[in-house]
C-alpha atoms as a PDB file:
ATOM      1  CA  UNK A   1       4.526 -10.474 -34.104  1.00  0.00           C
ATOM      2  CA  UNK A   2       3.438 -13.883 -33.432  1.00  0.00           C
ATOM      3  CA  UNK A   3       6.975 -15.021 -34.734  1.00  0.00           C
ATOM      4  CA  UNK A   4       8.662 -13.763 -31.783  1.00  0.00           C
ATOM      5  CA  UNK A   5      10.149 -15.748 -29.510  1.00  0.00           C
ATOM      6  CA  UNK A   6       8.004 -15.969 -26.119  1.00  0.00           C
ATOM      7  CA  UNK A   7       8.564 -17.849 -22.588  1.00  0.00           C
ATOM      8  CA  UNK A   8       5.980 -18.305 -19.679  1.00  0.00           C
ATOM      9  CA  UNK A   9       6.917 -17.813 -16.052  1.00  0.00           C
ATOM     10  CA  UNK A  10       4.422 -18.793 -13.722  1.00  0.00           C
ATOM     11  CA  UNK A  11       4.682 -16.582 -10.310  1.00  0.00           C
ATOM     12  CA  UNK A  12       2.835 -17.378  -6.900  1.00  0.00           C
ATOM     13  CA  UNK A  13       2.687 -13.937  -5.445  1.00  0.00           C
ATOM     14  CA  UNK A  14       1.937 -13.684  -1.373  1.00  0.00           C
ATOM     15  CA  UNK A  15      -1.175 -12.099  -0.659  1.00  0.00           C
ATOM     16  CA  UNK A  16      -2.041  -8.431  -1.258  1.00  0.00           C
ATOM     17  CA  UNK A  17      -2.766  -8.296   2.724  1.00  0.00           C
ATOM     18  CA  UNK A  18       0.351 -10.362   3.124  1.00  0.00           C
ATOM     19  CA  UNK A  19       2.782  -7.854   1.180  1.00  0.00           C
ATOM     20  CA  UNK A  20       0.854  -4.989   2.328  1.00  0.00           C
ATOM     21  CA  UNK A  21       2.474  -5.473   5.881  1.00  0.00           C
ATOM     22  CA  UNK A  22       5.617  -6.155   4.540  1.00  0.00           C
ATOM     23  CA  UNK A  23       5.467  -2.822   2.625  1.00  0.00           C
ATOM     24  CA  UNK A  24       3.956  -1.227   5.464  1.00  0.00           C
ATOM     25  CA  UNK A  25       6.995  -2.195   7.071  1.00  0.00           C
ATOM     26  CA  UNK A  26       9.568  -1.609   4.488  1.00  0.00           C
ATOM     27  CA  UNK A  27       8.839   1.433   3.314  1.00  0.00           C
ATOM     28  CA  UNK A  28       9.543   3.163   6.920  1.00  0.00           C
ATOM     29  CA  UNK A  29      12.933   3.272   5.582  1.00  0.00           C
ATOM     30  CA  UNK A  30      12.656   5.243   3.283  1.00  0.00           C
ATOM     31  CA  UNK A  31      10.015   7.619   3.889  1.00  0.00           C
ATOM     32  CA  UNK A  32       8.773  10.143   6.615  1.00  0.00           C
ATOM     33  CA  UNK A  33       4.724   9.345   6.364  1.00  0.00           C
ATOM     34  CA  UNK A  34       3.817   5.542   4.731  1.00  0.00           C
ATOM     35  CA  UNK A  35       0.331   3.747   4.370  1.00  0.00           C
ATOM     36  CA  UNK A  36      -0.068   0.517   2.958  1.00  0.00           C
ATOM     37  CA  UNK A  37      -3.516  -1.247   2.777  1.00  0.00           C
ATOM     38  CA  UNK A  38      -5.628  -3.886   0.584  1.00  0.00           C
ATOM     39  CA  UNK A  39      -8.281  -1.402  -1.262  1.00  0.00           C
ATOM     40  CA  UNK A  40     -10.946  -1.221  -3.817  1.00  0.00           C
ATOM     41  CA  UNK A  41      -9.633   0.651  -6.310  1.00  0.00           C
ATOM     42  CA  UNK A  42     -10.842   3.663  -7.808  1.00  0.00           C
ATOM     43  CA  UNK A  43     -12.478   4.370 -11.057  1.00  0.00           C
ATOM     44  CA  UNK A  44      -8.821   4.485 -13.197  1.00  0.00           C
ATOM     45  CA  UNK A  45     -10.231   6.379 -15.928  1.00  0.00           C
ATOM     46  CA  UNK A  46     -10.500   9.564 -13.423  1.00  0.00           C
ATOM     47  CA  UNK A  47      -8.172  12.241 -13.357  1.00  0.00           C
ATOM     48  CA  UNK A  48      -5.383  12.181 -12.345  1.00  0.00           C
ATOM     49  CA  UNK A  49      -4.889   8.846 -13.531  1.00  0.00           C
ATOM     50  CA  UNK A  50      -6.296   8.660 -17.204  1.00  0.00           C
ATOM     51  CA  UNK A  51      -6.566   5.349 -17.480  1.00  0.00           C
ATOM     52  CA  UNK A  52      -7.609   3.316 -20.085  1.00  0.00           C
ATOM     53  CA  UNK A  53      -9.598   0.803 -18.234  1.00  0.00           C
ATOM     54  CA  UNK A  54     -11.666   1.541 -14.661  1.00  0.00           C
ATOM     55  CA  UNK A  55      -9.369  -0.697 -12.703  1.00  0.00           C
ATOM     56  CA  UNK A  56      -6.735  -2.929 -12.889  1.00  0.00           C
ATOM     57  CA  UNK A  57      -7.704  -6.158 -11.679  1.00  0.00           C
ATOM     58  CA  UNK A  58      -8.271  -9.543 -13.710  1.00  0.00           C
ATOM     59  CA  UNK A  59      -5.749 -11.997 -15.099  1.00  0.00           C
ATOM     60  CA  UNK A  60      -2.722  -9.964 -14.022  1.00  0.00           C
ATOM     61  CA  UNK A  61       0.088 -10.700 -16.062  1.00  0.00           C
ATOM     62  CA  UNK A  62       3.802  -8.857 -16.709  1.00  0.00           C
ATOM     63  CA  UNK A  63       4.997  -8.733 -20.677  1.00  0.00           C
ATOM     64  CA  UNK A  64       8.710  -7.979 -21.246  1.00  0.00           C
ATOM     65  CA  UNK A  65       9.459  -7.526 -24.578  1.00  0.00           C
ATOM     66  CA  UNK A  66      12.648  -6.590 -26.653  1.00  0.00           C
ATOM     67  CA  UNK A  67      15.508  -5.129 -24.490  1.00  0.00           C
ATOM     68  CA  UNK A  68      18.690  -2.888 -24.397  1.00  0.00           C
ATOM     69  CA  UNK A  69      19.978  -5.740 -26.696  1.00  0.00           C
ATOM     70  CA  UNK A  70      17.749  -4.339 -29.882  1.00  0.00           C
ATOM     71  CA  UNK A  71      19.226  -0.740 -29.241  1.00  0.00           C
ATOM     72  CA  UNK A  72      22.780  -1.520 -29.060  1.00  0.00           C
ATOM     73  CA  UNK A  73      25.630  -0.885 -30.604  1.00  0.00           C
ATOM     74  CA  UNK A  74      22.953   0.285 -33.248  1.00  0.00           C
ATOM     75  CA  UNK A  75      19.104  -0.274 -33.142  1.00  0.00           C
ATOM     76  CA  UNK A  76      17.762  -3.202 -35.043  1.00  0.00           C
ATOM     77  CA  UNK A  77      14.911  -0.938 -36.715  1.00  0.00           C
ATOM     78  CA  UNK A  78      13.145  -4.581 -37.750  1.00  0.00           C
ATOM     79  CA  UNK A  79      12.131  -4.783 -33.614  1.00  0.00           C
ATOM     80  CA  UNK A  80       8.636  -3.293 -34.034  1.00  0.00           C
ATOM     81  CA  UNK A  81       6.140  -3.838 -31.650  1.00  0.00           C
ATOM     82  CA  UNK A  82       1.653  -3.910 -31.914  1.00  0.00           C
ATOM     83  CA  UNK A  83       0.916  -4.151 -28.827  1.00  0.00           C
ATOM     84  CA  UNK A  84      -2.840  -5.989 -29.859  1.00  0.00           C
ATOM     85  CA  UNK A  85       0.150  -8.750 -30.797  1.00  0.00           C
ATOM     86  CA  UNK A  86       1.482  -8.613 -27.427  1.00  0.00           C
ATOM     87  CA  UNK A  87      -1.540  -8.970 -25.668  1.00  0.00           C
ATOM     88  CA  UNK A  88      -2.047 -12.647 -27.980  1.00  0.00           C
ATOM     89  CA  UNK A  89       1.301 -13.381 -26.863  1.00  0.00           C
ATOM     90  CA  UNK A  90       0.497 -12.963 -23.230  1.00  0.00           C
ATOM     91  CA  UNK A  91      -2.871 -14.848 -23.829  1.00  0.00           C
ATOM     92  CA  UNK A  92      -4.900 -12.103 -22.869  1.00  0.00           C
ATOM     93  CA  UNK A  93      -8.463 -11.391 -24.753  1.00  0.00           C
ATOM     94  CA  UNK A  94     -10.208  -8.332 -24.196  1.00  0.00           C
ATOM     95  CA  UNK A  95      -8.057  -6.059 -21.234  1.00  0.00           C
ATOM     96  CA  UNK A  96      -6.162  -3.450 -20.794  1.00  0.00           C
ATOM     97  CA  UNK A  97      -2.176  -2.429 -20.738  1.00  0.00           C
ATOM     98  CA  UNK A  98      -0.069   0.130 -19.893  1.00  0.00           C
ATOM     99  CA  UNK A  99       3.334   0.669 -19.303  1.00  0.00           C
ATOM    100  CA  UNK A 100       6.890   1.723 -21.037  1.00  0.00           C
ATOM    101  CA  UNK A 101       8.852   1.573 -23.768  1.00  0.00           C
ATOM    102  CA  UNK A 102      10.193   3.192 -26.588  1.00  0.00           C
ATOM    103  CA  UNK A 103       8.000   4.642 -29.023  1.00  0.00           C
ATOM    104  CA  UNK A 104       6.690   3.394 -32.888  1.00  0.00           C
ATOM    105  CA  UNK A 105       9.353   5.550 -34.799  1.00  0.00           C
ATOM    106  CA  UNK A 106       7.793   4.151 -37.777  1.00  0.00           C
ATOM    107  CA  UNK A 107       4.673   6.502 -37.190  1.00  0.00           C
ATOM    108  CA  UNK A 108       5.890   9.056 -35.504  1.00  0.00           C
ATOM    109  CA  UNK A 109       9.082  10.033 -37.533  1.00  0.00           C
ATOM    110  CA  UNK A 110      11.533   9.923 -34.611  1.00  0.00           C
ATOM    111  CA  UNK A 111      12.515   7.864 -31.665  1.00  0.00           C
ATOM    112  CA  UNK A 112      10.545   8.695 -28.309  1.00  0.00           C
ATOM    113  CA  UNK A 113       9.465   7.673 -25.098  1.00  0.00           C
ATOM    114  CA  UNK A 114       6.337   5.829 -24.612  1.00  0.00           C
ATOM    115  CA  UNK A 115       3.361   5.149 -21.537  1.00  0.00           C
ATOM    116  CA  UNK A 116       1.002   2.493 -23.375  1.00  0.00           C
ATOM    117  CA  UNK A 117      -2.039   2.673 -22.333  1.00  0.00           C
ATOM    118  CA  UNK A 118      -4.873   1.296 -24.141  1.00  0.00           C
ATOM    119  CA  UNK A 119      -7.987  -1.065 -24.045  1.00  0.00           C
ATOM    120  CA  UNK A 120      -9.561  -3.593 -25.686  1.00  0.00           C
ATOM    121  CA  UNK A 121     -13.404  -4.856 -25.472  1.00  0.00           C
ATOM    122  CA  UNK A 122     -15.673  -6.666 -27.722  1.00  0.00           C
ATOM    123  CA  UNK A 123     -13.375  -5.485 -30.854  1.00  0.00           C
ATOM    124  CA  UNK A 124     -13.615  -1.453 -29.478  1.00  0.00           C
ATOM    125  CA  UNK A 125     -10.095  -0.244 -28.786  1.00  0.00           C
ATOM    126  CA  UNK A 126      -9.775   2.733 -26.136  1.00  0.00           C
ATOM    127  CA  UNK A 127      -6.134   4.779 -26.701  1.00  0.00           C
ATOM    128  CA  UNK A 128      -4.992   6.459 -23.981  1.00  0.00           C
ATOM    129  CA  UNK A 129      -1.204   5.954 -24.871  1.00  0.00           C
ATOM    130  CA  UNK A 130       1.174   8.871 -24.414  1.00  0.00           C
ATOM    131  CA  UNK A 131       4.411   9.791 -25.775  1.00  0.00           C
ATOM    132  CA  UNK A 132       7.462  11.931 -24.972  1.00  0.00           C
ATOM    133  CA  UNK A 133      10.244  13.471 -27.949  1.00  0.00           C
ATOM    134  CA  UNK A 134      12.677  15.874 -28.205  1.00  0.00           C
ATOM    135  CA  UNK A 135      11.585  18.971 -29.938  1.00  0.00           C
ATOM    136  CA  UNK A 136      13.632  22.185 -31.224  1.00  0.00           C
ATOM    137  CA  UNK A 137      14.048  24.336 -29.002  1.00  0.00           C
ATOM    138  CA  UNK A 138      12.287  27.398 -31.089  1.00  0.00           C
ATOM    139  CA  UNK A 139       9.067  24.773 -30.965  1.00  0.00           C
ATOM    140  CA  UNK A 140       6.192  27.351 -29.086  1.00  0.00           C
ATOM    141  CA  UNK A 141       4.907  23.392 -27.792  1.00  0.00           C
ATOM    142  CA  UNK A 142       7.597  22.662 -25.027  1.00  0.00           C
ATOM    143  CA  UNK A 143       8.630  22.405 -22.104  1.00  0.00           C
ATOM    144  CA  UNK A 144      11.303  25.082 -21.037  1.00  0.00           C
ATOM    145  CA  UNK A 145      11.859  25.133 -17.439  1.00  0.00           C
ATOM    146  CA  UNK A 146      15.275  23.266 -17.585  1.00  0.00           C
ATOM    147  CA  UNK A 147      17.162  26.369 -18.608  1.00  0.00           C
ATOM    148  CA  UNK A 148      20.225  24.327 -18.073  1.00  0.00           C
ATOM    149  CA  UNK A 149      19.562  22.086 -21.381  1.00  0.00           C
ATOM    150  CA  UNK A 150      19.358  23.610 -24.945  1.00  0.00           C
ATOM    151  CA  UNK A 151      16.944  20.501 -25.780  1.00  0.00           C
ATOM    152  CA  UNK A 152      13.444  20.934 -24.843  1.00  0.00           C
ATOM    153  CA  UNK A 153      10.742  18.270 -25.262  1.00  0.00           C
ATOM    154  CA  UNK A 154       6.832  17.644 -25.319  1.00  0.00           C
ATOM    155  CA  UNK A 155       4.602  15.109 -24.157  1.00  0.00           C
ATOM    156  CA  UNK A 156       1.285  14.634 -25.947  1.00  0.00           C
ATOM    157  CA  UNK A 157      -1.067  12.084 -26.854  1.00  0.00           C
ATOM    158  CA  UNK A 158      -0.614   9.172 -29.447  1.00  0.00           C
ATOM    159  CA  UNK A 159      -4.137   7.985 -30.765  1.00  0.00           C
ATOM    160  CA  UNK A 160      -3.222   6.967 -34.146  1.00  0.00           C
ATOM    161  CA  UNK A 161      -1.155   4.191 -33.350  1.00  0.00           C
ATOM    162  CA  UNK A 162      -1.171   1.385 -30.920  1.00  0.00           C
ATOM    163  CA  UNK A 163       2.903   0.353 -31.702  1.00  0.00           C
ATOM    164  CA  UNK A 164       5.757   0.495 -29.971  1.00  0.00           C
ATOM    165  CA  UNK A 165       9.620  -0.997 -30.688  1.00  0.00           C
ATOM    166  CA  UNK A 166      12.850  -1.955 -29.278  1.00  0.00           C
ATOM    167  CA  UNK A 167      12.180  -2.459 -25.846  1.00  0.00           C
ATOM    168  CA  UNK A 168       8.652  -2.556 -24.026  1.00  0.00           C
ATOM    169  CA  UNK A 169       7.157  -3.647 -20.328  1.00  0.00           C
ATOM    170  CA  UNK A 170       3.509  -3.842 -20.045  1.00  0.00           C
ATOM    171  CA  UNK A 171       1.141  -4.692 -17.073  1.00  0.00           C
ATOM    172  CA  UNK A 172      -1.428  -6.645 -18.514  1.00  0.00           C
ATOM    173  CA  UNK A 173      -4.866  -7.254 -17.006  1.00  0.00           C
ATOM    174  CA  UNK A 174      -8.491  -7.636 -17.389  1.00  0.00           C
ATOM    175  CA  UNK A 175      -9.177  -3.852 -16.738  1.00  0.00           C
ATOM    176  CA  UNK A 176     -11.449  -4.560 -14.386  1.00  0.00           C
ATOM    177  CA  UNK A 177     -11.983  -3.220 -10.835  1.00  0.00           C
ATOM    178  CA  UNK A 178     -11.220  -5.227  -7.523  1.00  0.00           C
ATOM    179  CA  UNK A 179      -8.678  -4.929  -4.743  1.00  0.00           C
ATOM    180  CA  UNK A 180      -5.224  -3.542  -4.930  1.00  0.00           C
ATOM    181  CA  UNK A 181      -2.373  -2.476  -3.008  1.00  0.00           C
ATOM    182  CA  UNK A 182      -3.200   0.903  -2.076  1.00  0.00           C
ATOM    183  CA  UNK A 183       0.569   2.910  -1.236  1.00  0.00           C
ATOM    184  CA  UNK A 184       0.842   6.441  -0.063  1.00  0.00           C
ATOM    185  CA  UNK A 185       4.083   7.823   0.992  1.00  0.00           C
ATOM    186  CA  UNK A 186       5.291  11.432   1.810  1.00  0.00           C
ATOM    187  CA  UNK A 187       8.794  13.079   2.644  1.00  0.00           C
ATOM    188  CA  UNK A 188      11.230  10.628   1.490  1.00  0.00           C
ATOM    189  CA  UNK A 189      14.199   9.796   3.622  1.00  0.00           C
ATOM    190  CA  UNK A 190      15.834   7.468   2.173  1.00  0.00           C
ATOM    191  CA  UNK A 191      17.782   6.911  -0.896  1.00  0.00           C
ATOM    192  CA  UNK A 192      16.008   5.096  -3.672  1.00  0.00           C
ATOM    193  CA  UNK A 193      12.727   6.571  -5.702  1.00  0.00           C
ATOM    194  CA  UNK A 194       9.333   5.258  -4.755  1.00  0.00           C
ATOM    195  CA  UNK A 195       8.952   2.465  -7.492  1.00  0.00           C
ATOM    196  CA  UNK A 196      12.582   1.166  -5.960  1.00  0.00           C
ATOM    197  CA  UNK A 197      12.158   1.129  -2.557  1.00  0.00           C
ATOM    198  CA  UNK A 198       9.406  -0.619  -3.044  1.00  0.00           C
ATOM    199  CA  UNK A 199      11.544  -3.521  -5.003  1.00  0.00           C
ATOM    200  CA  UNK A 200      14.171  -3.296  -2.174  1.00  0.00           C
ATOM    201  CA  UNK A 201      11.386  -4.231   0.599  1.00  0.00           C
ATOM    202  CA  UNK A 202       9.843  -7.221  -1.204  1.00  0.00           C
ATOM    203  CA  UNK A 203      13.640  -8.137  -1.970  1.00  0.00           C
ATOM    204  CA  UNK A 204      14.289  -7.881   1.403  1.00  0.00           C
ATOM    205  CA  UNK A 205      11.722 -10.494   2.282  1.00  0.00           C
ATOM    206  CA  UNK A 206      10.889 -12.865  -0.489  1.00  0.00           C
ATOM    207  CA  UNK A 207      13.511 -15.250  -2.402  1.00  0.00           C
ATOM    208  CA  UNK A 208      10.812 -15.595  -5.122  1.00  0.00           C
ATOM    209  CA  UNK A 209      10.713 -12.801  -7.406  1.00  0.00           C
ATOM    210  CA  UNK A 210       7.459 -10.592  -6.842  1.00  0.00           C
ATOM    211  CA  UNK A 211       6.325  -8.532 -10.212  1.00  0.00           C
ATOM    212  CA  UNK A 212       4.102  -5.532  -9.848  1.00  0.00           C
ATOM    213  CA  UNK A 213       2.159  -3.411 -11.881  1.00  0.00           C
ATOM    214  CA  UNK A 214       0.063  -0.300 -11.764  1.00  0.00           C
ATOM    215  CA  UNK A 215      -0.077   3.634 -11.534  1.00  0.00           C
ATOM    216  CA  UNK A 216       1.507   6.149  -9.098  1.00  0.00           C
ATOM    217  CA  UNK A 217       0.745   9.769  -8.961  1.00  0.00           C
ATOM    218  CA  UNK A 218       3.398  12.062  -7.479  1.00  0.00           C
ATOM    219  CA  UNK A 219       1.094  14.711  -5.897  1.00  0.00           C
ATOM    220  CA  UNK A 220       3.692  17.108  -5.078  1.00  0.00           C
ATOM    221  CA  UNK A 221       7.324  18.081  -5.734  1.00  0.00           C
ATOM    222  CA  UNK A 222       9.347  17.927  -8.585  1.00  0.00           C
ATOM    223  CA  UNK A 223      11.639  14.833 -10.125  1.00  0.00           C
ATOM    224  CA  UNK A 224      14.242  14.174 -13.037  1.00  0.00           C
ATOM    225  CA  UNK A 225      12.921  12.392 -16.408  1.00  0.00           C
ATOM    226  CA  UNK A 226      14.922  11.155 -19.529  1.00  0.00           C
ATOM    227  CA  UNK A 227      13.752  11.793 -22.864  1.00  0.00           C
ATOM    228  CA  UNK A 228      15.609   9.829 -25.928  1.00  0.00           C
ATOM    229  CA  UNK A 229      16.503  11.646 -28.740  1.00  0.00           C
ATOM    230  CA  UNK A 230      16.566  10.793 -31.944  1.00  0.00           C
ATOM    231  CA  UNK A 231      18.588   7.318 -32.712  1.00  0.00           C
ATOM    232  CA  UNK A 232      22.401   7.751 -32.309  1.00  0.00           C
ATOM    233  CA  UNK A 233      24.581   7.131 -35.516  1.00  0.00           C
ATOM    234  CA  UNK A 234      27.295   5.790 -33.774  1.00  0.00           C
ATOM    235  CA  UNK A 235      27.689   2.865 -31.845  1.00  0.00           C
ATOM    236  CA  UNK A 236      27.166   2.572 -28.113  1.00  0.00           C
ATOM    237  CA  UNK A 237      29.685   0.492 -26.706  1.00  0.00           C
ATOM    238  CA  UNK A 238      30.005  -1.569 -23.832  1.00  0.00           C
ATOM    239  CA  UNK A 239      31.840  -0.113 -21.298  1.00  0.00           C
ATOM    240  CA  UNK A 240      31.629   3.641 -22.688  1.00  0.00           C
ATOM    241  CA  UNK A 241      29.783   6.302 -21.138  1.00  0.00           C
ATOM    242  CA  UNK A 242      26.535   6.635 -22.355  1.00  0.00           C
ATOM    243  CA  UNK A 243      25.516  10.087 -22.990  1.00  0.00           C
ATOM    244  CA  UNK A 244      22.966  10.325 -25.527  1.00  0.00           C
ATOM    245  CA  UNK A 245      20.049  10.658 -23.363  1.00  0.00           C
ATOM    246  CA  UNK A 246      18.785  14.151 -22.636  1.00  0.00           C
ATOM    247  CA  UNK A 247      17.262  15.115 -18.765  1.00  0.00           C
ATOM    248  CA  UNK A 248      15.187  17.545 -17.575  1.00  0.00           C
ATOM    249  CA  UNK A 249      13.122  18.352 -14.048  1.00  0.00           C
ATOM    250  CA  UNK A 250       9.718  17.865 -14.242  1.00  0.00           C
ATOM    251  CA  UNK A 251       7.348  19.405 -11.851  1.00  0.00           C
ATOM    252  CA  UNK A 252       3.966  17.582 -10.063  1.00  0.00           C
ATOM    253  CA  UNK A 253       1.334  16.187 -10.924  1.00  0.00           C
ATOM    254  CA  UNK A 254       2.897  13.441 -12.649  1.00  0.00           C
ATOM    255  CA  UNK A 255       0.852  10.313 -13.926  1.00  0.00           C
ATOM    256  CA  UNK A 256       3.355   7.312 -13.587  1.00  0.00           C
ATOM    257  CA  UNK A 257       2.634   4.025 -15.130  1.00  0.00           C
ATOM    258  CA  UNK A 258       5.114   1.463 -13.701  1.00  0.00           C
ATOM    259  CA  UNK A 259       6.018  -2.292 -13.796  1.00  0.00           C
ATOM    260  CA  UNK A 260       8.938  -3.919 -11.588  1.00  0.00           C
ATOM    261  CA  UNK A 261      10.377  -7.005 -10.358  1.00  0.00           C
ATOM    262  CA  UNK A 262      11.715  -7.828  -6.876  1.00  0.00           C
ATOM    263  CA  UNK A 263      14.122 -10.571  -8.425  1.00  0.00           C
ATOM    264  CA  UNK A 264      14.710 -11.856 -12.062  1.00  0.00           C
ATOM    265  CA  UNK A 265      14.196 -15.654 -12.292  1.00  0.00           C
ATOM    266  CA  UNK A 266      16.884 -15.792 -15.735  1.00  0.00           C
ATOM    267  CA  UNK A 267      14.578 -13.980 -18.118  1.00  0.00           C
ATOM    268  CA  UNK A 268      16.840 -10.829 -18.573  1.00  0.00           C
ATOM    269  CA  UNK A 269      14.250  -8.635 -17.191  1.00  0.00           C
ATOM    270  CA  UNK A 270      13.931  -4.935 -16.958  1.00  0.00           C
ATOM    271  CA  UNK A 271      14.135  -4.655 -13.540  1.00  0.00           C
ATOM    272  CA  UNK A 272      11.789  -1.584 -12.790  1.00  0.00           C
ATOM    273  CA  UNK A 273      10.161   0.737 -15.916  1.00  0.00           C
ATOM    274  CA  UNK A 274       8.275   3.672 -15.703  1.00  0.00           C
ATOM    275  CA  UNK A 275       6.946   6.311 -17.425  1.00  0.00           C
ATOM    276  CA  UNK A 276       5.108   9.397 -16.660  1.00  0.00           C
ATOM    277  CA  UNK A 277       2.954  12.439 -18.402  1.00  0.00           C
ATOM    278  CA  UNK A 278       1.371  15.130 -17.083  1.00  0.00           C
ATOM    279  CA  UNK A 279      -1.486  17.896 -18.447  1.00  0.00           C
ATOM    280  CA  UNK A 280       1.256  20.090 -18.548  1.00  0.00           C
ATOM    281  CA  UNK A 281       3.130  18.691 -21.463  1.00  0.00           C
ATOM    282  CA  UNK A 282       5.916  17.045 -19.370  1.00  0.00           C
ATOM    283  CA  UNK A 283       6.935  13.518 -19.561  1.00  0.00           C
ATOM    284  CA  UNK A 284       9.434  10.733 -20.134  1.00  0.00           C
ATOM    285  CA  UNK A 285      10.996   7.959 -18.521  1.00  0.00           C
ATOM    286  CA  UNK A 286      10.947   8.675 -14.448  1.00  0.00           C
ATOM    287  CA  UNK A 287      14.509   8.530 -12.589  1.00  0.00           C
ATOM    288  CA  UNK A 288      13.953   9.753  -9.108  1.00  0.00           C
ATOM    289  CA  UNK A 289      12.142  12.868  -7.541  1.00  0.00           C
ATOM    290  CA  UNK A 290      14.521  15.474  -6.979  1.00  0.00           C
ATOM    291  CA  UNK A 291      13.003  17.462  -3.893  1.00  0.00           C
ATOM    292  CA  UNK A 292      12.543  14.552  -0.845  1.00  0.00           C
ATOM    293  CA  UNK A 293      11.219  16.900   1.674  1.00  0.00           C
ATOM    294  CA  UNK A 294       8.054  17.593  -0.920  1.00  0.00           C
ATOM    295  CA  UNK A 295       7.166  14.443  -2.492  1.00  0.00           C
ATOM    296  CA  UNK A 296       3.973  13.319  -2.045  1.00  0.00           C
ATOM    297  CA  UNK A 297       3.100   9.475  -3.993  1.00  0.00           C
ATOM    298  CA  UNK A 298      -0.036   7.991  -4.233  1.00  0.00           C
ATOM    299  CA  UNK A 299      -0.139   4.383  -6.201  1.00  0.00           C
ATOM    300  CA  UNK A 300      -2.699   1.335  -6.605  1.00  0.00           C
ATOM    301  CA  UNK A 301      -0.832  -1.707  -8.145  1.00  0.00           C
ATOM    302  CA  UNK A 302      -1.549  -5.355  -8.643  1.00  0.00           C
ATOM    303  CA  UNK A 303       0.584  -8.746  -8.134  1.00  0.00           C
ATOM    304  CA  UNK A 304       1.597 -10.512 -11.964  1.00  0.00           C
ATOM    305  CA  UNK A 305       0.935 -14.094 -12.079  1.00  0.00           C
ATOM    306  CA  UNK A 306       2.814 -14.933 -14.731  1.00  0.00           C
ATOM    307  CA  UNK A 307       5.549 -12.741 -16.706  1.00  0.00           C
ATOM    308  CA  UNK A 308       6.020 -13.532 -20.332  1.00  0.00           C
ATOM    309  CA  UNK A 309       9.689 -12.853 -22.097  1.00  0.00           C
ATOM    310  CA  UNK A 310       8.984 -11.965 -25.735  1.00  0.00           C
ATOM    311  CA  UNK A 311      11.902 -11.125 -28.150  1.00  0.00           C
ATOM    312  CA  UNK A 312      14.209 -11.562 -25.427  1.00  0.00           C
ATOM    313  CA  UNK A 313      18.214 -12.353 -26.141  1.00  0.00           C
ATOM    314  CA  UNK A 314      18.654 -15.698 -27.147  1.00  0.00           C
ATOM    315  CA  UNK A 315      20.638 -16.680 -24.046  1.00  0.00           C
ATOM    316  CA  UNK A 316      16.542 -16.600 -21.944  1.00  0.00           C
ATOM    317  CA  UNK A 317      15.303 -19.577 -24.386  1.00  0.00           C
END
């Protein structure tokens, strides 16, 4: 790992009692009911969260790592990720991460979606990582409310490995409780998901870019999630449709682990990523709620103050 590639950005985020205003403001666009305010957070490790780490506070940093450009036309299979590796590349010591990305085929057989989440202290780790697959559909351990798809697939815990490949965007940080940005929101009225209207109203106001990390819960209602399957033989093209991933509707509670940028400073970011699981067995990479006059978010995120582009294209170097 420590021969990828890696480049520091140095951000100088606003205030959290600075953006909370301008997300107080913002997100009025977009939803019915919006409250915005500078909190201490909660103990993480709580349901619903599930946390590795009681908070998320300390050293915040943003870790972008791989990219579409390892998974196309055919996945470069050499891209594999520890994220203890990634956390040295970010110069972080003891913390915690979470976040999304594609999943350590290598261990688990297939290719899946992942939520890292896991901590570090004084040499202990604590594994709270996740991961979504495709399963058969005669499989007893599924999810089958999307009677529309003849795919089905699980999401279940991942202790035995602390990987990941391809493509993965972690918020890294000390782990350790302090004030956040505190964001609930109900009844959305507006166009974009919750993680993106939140990028359009720090776009809106800042020509810096502003990176964000943290966890979201979507209390009520029901949303659309991606799962991967299993790597594609063929090539995916440029220009071509893409239809190899597989969807289904989810229903609440979802746990949502998220990291997103208001701007890209030339690093060939991922603009927004996350990734939810549930107790229920349902998760995947989140798209957008699918019943507005329901939804119900609650989410405590941090500012980054620095991102680091590892294994990026070569173009970001």
């Amino acid at each position: 790992m420590s021969s990828w590639k890696t480049k520091k950005y140095v951000l100088s985020p606003p205030s959290l009692e600075e953006l909370a205003a301008v997300l107080q403001e913002g997100l009025k666009k977009h939803f019915e009911s919006v409250s915005v305010e500078v909190t201490h957070s909660p103990d993480l490790r709580k349901a619903p969260f599930h946390l590795a780490s009681e908070g998320i506070s300390g050293n915040e940093r943003i870790g972008d790592v791989g990219g579409p450009h390892n998974m196309r036309p055919l996945p470069n299979l050499d891209h594999k990720y520890r994220l203890r590796d990634m956390m040295d590349l970010m110069e972080m010591g003891d913390g915690l991460i979470i976040g999304a990305g594609a999943g350590p085929f290598h261990h688990v057989g297939v290719n899946t979606e992942l939520m890292p989440n896991l901590s570090y202290s004084n040499g202990t780790e604590n594994n709270q990582t996740r991961f979504a697959k495709i399963v058969p559909p005669t499989d007893s351990n599924h999810n089958t409310d999307n009677a529309t798809s003849q795919f089905a697939h699980c999401c279940q815990p991942l202790p035995n490995s602390a990987d990941s490949a391809l493509l993965t965007n972690i918020y890294g940080s000390d782990g350790a409780p302090g004030n956040v940005l505190k964001i609930v929101a109900k009844v959305r009225t507006g166009e974009l998901g919750f993680p993106e209207s939140i990028q359009e109203a720090l776009r809106c106001k800042y020509s810096q870019p502003i990176s964000l990390g943290g966890v979201f819960i979507l209390h009520k209602g029901k949303a659309t999630i991606h799962v991967m399957p299993d790597f594609s033989k063929e090539p995916r093209l440029p220009g071509v449709k893409d239809t190899w991933l597989k969807y289904f509707d989810v229903s609440a509670p979802l746990t949502c682990l998220s990291v997103f940028h208001s701007s890209d400073p030339g690093l060939r970011l991922h603009p927004q990523h996350t990734h939810c699981f549930s107790d229920h067995a349902e998760g995947g990479h989140l798209h957008y709620d699918t019943t507005p006059a329901e939804v119900e978010y609650e989410g405590y995120f941090n500012t980054a103050k620095a991102i680091y582009r590892i294994d990026g294209p070569d173009s970001v170097y």
